[in-house]
C-alpha atoms as a PDB file:
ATOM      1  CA  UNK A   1     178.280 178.944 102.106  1.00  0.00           C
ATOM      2  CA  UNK A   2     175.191 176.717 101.438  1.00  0.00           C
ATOM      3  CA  UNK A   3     172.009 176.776 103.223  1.00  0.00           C
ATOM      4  CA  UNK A   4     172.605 173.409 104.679  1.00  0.00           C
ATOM      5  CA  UNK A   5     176.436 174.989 106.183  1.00  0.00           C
ATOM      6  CA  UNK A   6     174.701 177.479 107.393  1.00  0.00           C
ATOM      7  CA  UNK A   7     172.356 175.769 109.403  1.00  0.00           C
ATOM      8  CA  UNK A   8     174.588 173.075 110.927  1.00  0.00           C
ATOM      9  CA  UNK A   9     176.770 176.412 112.308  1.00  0.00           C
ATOM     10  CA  UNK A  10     173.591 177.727 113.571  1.00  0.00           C
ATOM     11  CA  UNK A  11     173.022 174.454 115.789  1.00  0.00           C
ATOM     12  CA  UNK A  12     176.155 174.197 116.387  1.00  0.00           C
ATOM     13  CA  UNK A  13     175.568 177.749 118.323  1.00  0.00           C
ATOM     14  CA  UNK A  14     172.455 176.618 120.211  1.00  0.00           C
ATOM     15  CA  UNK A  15     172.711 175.606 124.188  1.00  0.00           C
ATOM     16  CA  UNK A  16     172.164 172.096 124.866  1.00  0.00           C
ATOM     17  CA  UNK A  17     168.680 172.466 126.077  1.00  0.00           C
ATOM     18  CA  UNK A  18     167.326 173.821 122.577  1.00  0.00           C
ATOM     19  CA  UNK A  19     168.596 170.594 120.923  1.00  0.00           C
ATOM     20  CA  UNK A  20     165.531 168.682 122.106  1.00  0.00           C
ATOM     21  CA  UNK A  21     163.365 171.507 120.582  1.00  0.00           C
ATOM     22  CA  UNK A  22     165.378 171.116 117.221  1.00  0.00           C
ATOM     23  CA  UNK A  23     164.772 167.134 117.407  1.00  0.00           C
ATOM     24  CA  UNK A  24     161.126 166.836 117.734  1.00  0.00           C
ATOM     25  CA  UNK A  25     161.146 169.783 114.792  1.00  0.00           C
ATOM     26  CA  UNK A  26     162.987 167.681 112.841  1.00  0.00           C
ATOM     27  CA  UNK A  27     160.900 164.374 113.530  1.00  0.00           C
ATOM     28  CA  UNK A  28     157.627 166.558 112.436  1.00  0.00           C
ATOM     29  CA  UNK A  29     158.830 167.942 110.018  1.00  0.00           C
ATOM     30  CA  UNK A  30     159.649 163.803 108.553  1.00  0.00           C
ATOM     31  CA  UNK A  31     156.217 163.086 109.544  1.00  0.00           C
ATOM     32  CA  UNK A  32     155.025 165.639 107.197  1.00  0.00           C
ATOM     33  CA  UNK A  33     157.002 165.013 104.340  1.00  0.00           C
ATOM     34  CA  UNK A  34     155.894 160.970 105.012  1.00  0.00           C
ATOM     35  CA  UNK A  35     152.179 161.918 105.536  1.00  0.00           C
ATOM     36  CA  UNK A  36     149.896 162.510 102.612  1.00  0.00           C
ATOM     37  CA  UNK A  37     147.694 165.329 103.496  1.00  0.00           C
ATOM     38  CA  UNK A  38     144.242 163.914 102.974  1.00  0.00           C
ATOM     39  CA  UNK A  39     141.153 165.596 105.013  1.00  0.00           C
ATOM     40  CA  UNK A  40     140.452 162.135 106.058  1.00  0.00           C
ATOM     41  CA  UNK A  41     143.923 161.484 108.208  1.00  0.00           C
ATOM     42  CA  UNK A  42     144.132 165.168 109.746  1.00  0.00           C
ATOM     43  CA  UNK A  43     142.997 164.312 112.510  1.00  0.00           C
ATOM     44  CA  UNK A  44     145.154 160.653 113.079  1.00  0.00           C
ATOM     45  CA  UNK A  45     148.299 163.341 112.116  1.00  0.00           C
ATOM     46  CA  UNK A  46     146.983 165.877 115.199  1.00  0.00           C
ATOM     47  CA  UNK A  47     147.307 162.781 117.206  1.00  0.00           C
ATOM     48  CA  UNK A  48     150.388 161.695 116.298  1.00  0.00           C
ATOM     49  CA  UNK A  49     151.834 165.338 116.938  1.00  0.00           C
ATOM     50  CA  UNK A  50     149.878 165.082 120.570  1.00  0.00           C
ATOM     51  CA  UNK A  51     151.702 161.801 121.347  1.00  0.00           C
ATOM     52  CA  UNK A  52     155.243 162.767 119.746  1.00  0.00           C
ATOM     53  CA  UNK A  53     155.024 166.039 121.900  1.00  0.00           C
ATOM     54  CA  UNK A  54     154.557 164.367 124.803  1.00  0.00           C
ATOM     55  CA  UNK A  55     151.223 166.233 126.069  1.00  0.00           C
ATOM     56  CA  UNK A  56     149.175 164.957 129.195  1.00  0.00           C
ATOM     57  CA  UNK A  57     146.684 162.419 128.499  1.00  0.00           C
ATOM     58  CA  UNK A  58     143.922 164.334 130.612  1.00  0.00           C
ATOM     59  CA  UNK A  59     144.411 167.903 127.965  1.00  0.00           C
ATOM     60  CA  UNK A  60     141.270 167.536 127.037  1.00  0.00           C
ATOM     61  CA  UNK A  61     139.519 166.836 130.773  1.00  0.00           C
ATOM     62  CA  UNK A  62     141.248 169.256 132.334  1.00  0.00           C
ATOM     63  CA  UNK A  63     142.567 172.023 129.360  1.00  0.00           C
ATOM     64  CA  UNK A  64     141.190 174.914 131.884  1.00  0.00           C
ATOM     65  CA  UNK A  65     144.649 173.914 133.973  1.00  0.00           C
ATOM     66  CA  UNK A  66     146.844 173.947 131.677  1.00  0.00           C
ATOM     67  CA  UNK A  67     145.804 177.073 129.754  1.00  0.00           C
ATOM     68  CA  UNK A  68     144.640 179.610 132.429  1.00  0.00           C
ATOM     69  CA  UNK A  69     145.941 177.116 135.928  1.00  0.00           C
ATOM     70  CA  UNK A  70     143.264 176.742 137.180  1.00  0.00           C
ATOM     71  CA  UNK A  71     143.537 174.115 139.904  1.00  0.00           C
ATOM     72  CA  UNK A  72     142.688 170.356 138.893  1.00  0.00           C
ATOM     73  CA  UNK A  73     139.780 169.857 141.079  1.00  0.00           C
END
């Protein structure tokens, strides 16, 4: 068996749920084979991660709550 047989049994073993997980890998994991890793666009590919993962647009006002809950004030 092949690595690529392999792999399709393995998600073919994982709950629903995971399969979202396994998506946005994938997608990143695109991105990165896409993206030319220059020092110059590190920081528009951290973006692009931030926006494909879907994180809250006030991380960076508020990052206290959503690393140690503190309430939002």
């Amino acid at each position: 068996m092949n690595k690529m047989e392999a792999l399709k049994k393995e998600i073919d073993l994982l709950p629903l749920s995971m399969l979202v997980e396994v998506e946005h890998l994938v997608k990143k994991l695109k991105r990165q084979s896409q993206t030319a890793r220059k020092p110059a666009t590190l920081l528009s590919e951290v973006a692009a991660y931030a926006i494909a993962d879907d994180l809250p647009t006030d991380l960076a006002e508020r990052h206290d709550h959503y690393l140690y809950g503190v309430s939002k004030k």
